[in-house]
Structures are given as structure tokens and as C-alpha cells.
PDB file of N, CA and C in Angstrom:
ATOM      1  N   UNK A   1      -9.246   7.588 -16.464  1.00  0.00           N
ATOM      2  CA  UNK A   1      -9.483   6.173 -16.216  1.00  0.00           C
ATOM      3  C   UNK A   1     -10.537   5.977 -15.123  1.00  0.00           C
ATOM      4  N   UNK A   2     -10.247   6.681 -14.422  1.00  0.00           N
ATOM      5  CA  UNK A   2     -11.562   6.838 -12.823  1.00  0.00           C
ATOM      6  C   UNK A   2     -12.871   6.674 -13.596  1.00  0.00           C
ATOM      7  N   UNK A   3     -13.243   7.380 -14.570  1.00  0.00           N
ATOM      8  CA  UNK A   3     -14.554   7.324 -15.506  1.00  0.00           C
ATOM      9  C   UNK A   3     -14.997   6.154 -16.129  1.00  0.00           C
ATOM     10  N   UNK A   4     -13.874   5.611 -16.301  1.00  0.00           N
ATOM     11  CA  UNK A   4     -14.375   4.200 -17.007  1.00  0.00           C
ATOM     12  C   UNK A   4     -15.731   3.276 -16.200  1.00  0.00           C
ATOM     13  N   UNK A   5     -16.300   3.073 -17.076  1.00  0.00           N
ATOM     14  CA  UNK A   5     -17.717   2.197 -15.983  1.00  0.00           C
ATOM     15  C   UNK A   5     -17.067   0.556 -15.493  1.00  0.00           C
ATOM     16  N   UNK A   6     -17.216   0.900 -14.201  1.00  0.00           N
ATOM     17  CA  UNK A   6     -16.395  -0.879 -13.530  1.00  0.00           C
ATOM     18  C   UNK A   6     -14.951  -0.673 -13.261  1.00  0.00           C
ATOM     19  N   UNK A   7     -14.478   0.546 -13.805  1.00  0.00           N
ATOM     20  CA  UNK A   7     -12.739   0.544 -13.735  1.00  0.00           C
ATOM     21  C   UNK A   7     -12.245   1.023 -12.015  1.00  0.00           C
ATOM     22  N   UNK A   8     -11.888   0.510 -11.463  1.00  0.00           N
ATOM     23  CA  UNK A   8     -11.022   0.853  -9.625  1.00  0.00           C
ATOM     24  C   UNK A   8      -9.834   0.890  -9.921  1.00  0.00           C
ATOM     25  N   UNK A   9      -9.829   2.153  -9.756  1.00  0.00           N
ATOM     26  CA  UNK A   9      -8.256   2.780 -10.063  1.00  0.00           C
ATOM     27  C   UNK A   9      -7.403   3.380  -9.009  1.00  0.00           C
ATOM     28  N   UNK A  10      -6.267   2.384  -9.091  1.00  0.00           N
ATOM     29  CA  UNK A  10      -5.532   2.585  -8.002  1.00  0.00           C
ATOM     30  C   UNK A  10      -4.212   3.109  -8.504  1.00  0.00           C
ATOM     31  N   UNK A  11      -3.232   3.186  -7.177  1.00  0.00           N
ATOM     32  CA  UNK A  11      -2.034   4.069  -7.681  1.00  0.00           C
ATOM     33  C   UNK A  11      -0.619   3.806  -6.881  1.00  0.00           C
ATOM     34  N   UNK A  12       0.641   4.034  -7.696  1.00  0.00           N
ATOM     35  CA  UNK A  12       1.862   3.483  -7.057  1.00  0.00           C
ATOM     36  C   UNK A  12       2.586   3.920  -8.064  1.00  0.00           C
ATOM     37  N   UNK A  13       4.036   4.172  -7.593  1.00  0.00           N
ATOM     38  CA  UNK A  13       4.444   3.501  -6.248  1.00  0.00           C
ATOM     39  C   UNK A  13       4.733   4.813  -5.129  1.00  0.00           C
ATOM     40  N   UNK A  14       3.555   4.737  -4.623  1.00  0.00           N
ATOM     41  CA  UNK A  14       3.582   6.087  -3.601  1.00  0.00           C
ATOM     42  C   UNK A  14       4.294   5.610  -2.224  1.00  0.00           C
ATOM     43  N   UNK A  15       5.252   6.629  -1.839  1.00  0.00           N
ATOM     44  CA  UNK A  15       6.250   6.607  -0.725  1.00  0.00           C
ATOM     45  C   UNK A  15       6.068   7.582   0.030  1.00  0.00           C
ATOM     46  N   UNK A  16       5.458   8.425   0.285  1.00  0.00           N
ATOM     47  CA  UNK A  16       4.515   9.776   0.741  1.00  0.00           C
ATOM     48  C   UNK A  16       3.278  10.284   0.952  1.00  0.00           C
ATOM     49  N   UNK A  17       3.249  11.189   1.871  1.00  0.00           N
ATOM     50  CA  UNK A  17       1.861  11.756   2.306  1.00  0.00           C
ATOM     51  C   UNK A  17       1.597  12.799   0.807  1.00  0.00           C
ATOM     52  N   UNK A  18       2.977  13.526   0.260  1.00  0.00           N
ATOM     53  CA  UNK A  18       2.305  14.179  -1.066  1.00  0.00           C
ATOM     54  C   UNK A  18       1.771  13.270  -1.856  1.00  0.00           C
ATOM     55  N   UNK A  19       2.540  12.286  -2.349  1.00  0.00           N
ATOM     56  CA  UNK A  19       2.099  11.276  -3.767  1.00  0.00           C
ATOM     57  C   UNK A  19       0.978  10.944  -2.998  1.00  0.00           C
ATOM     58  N   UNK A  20       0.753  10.452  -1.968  1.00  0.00           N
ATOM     59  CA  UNK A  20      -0.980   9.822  -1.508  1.00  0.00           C
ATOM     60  C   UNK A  20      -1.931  10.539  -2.190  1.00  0.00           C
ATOM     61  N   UNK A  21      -1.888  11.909  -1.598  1.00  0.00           N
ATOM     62  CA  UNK A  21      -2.825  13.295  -1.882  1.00  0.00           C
ATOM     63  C   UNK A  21      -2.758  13.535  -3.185  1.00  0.00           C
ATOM     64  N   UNK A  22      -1.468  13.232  -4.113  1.00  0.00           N
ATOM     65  CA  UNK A  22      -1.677  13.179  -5.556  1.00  0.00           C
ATOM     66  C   UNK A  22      -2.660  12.453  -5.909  1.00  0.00           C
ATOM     67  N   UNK A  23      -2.934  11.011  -5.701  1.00  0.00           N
ATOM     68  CA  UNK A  23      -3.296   9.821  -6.244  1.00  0.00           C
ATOM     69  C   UNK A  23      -4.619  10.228  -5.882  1.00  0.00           C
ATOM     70  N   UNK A  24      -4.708  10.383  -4.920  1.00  0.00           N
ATOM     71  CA  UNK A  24      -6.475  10.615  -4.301  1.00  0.00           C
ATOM     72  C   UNK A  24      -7.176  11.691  -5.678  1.00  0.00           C
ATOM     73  N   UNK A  25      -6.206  12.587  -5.603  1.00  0.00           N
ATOM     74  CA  UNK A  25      -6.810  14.168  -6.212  1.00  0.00           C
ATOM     75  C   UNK A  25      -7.015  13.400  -7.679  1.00  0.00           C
ATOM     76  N   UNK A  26      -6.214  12.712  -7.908  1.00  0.00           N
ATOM     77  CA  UNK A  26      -6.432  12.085  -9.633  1.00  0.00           C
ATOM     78  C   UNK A  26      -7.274  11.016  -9.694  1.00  0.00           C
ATOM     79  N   UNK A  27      -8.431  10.744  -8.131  1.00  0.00           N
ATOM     80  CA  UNK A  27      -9.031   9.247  -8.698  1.00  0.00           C
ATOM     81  C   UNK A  27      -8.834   8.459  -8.131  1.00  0.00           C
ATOM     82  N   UNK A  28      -7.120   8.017  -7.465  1.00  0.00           N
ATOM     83  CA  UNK A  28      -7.532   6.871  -7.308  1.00  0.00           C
ATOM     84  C   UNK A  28      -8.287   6.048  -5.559  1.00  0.00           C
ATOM     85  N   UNK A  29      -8.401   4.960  -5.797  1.00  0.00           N
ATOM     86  CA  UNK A  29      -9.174   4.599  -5.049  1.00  0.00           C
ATOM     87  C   UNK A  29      -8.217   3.825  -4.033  1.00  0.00           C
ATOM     88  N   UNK A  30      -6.882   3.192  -4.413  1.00  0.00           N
ATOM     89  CA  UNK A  30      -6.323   2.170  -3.185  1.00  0.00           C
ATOM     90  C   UNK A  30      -4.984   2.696  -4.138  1.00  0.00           C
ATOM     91  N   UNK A  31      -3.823   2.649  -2.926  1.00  0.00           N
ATOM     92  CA  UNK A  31      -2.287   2.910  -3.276  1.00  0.00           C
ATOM     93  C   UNK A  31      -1.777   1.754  -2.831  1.00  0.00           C
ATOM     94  N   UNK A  32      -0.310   1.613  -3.448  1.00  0.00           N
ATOM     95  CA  UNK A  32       0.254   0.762  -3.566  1.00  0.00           C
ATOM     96  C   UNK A  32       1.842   1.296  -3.377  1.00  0.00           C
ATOM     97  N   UNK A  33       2.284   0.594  -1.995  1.00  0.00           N
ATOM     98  CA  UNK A  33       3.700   1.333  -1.716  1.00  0.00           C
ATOM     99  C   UNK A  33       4.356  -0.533  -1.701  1.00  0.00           C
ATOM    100  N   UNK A  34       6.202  -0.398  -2.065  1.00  0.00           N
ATOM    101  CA  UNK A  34       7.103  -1.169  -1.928  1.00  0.00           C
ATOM    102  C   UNK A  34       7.592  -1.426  -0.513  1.00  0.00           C
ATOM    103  N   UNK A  35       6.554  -0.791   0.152  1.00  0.00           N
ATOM    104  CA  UNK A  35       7.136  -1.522   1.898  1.00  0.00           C
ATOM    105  C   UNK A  35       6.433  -0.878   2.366  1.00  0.00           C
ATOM    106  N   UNK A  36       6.351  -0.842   3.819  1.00  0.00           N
ATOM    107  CA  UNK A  36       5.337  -0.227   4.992  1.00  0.00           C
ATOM    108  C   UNK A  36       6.281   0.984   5.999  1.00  0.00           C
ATOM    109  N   UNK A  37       5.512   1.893   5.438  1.00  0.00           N
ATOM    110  CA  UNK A  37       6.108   2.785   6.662  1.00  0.00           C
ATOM    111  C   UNK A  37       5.153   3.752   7.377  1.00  0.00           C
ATOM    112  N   UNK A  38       4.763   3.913   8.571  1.00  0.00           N
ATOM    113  CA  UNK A  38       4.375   4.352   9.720  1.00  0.00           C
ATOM    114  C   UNK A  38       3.687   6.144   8.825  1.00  0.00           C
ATOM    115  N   UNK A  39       4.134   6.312   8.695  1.00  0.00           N
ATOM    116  CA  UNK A  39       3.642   7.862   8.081  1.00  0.00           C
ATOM    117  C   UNK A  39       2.662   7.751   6.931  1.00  0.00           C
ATOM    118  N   UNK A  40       2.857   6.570   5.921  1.00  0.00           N
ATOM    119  CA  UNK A  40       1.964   6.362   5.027  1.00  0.00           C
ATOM    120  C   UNK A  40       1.257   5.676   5.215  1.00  0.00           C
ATOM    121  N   UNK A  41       1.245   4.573   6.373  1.00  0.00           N
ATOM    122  CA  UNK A  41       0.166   4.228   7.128  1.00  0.00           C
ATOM    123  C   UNK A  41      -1.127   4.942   7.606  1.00  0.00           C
ATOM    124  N   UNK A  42       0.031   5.486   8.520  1.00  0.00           N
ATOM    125  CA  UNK A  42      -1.355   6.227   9.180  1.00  0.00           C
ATOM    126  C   UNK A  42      -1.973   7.315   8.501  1.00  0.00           C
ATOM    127  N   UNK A  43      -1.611   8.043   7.031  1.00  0.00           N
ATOM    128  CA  UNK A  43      -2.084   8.735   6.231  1.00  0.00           C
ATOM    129  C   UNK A  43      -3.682   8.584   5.664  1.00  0.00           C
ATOM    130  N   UNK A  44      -3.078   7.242   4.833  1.00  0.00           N
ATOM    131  CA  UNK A  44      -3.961   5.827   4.713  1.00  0.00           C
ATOM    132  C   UNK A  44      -5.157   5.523   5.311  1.00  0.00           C
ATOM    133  N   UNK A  45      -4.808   5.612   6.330  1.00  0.00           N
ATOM    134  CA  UNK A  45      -6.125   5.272   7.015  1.00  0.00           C
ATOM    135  C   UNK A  45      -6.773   6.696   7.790  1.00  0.00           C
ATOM    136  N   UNK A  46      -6.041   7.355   7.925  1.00  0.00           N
ATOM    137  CA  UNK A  46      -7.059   8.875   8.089  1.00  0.00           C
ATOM    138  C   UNK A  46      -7.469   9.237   7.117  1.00  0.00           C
ATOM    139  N   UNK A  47      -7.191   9.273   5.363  1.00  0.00           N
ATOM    140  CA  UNK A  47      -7.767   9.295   4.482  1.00  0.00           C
ATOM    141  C   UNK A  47      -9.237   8.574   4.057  1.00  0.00           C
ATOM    142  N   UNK A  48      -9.075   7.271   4.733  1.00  0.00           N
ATOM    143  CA  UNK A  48      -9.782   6.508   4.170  1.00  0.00           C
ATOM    144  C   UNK A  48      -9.555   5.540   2.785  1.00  0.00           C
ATOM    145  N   UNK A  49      -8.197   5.658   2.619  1.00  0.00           N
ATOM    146  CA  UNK A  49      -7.489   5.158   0.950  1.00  0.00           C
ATOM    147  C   UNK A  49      -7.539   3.748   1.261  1.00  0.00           C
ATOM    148  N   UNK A  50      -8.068   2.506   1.255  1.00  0.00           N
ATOM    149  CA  UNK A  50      -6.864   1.333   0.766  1.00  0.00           C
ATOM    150  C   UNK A  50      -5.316   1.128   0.445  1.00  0.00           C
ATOM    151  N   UNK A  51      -4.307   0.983   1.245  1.00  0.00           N
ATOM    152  CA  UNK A  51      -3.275   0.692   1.294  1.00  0.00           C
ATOM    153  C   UNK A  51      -2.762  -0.354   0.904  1.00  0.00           C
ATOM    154  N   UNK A  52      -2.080  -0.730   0.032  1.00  0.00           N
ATOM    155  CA  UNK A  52      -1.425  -1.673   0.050  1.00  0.00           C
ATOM    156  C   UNK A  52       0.012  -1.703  -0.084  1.00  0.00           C
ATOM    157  N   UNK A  53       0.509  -2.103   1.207  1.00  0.00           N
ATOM    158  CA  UNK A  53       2.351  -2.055   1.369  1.00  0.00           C
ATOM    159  C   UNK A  53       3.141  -3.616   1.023  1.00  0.00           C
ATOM    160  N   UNK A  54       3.994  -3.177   0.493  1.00  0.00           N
ATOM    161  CA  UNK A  54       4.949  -4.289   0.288  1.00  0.00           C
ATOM    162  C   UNK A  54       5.138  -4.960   1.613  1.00  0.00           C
ATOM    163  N   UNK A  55       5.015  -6.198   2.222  1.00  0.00           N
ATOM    164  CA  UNK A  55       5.880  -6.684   2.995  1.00  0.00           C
ATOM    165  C   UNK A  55       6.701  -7.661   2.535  1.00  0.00           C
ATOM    166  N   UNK A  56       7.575  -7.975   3.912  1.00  0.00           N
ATOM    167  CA  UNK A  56       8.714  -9.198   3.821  1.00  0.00           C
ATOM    168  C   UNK A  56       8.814 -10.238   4.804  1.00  0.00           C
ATOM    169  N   UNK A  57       8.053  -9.701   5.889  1.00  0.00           N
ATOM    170  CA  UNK A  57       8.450 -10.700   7.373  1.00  0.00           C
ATOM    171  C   UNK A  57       7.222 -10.175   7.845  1.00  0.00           C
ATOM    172  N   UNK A  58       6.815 -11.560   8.633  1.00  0.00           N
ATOM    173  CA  UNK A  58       5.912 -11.571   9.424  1.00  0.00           C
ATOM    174  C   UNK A  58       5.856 -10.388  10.428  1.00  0.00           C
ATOM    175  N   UNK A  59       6.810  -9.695  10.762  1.00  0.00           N
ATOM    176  CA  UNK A  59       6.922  -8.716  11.714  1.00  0.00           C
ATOM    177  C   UNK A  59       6.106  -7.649  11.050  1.00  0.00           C
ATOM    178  N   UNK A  60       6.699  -7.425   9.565  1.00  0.00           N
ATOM    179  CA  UNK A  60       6.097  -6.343   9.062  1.00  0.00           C
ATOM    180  C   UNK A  60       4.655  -6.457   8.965  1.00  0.00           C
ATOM    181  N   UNK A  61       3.930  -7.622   8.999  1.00  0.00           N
ATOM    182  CA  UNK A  61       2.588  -8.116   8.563  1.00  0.00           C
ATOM    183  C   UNK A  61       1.930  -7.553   9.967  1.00  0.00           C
ATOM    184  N   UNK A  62       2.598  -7.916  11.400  1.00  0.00           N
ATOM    185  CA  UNK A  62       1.978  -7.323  12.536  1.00  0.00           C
ATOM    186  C   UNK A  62       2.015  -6.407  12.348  1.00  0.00           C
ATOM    187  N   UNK A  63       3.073  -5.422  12.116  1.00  0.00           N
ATOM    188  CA  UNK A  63       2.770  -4.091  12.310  1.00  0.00           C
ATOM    189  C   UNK A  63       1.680  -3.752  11.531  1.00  0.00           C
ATOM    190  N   UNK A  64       1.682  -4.000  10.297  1.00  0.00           N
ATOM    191  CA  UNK A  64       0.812  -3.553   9.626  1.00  0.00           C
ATOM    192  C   UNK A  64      -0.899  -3.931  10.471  1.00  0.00           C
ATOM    193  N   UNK A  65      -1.145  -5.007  10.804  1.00  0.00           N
ATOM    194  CA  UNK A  65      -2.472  -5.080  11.498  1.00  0.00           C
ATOM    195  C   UNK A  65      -2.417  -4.240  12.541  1.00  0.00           C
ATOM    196  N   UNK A  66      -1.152  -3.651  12.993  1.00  0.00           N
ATOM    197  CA  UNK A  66      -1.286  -2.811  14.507  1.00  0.00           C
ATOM    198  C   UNK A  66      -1.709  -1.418  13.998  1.00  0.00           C
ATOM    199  N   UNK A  67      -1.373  -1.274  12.607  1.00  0.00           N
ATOM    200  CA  UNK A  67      -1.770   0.172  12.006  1.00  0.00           C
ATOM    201  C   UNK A  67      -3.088   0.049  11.272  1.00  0.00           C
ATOM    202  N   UNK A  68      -4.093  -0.831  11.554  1.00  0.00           N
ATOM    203  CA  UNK A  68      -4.892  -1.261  11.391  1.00  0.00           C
ATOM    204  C   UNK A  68      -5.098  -1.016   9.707  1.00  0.00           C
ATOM    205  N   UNK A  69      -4.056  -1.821   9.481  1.00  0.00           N
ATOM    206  CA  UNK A  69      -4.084  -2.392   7.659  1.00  0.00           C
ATOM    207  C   UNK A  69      -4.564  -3.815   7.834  1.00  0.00           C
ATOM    208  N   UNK A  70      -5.520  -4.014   6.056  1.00  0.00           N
ATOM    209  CA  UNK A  70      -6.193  -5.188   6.482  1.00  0.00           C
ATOM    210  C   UNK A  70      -5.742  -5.854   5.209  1.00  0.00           C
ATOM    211  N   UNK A  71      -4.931  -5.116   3.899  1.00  0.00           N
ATOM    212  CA  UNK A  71      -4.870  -6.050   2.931  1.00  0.00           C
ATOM    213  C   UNK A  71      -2.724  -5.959   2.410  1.00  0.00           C
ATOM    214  N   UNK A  72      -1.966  -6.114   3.372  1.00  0.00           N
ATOM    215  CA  UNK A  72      -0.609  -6.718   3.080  1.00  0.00           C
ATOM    216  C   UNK A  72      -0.145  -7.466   1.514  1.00  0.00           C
ATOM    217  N   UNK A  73       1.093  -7.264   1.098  1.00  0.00           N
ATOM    218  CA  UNK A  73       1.336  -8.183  -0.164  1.00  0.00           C
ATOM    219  C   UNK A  73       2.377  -8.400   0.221  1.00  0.00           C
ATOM    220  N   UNK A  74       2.972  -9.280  -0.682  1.00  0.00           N
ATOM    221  CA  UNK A  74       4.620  -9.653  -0.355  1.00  0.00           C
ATOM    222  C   UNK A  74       5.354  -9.345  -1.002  1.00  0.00           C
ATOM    223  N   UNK A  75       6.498  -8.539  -0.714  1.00  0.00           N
ATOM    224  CA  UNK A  75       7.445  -7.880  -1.401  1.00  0.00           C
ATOM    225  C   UNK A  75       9.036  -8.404  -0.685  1.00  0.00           C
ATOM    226  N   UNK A  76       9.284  -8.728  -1.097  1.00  0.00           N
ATOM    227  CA  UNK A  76       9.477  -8.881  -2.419  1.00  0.00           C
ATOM    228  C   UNK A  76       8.772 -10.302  -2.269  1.00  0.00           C
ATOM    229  N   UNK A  77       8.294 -10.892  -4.112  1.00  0.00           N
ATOM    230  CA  UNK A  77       7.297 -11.562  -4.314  1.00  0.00           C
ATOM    231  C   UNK A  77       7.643 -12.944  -3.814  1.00  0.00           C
ATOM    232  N   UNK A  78       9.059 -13.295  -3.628  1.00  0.00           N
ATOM    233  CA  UNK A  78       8.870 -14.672  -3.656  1.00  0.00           C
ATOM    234  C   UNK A  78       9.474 -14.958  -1.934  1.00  0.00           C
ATOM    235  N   UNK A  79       9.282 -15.771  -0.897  1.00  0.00           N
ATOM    236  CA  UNK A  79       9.659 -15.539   0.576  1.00  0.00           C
ATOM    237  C   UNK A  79      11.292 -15.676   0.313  1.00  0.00           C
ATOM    238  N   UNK A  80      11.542 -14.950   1.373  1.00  0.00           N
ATOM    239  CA  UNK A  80      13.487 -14.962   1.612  1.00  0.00           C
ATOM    240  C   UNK A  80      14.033 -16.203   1.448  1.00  0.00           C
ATOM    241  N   UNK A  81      13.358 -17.376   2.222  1.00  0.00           N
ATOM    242  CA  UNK A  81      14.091 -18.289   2.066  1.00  0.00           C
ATOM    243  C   UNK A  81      13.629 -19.210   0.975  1.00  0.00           C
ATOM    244  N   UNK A  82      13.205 -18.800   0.228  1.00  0.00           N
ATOM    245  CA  UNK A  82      13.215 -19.166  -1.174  1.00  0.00           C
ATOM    246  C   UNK A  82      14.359 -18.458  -2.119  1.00  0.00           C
ATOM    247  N   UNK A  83      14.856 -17.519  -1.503  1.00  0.00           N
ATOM    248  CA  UNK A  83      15.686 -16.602  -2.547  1.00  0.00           C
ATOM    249  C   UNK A  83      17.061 -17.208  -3.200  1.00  0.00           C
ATOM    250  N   UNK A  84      17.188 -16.719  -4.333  1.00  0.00           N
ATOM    251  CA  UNK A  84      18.607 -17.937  -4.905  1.00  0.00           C
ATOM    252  C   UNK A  84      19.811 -17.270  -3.640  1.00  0.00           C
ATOM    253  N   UNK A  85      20.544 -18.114  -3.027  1.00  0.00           N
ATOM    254  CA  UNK A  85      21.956 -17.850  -2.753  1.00  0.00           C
ATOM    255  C   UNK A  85      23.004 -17.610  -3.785  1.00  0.00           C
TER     256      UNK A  85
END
């Protein structure tokens, strides 16, 4: 897929410094984890990969700028206090 002309191929749902190094070795260009954690952070960005971590709370959104991540999503998709009771 990396070959395709125009195709940016990214990869998930990586939870690790191995799966990172998988994804890289196969192509891709930006990962995609279900939350933020400190080890795949800073992997991330010593790699040079695009990260993209699940967040949930604004807390997690700082940290993430403190690990100098610049593109956050929201995980889960819809905010907490939207969530059905």
C-alpha cells in the first residue's frame, strides 16, 4: 500500500515500542494508539513517526503537548459527559 501514488499509510492499533518498529519497517508513515502512554510517546517522537493517541480529558491533551505531540483525537469519540447514563 506504501507504493500506491498519493497513498499515506498509517498504522494501529499500536500499544508498543515493538508494533511502532513494526509499522515503520512496513511503511507506515503516522500510528495510531487508543490512549497515550509515555513510552510510545516518546518513541514517537525519537522516531520521527506521527502519533496519534486516543485521548479523553483535557489532562491527557496537556500531557500530550508536554510530550511534544501536536495532533491528539478523542477517544473515546463522543466527550464523557455526553455519555448515556
Amino acid at each position: 500500500m506504501a507504493k500506491v501514488d498519493g497513498a499515506v499509510v498509517g498504522a494501529g492499533t499500536d500499544l508498543d515500542e515493538r508494533q511502532l518498529d513494526a509499522a515503520m519497517a512496513a511503511g507506515a508513515r503516522f500510528i495510531v494508539s487508543p490512549g497515550l502512554t509515555d513510552p510510545l510517546a516518546r518513541a514517537a517522537r525519537e522516531r520521527a513517526i506521527t502519533f496519534l493517541p486516543g485521548v479523553g480529558t483535557a489532562a491527557d491533551i496537556i500531557r500530550g503537548l508536554d510530550l511534544g505531540l501536536t495532533h491528539p483525537r478523542s477517544s473515546p469519540p463522543l466527550p464523557a459527559a455526553a455519555s448515556p447514563r
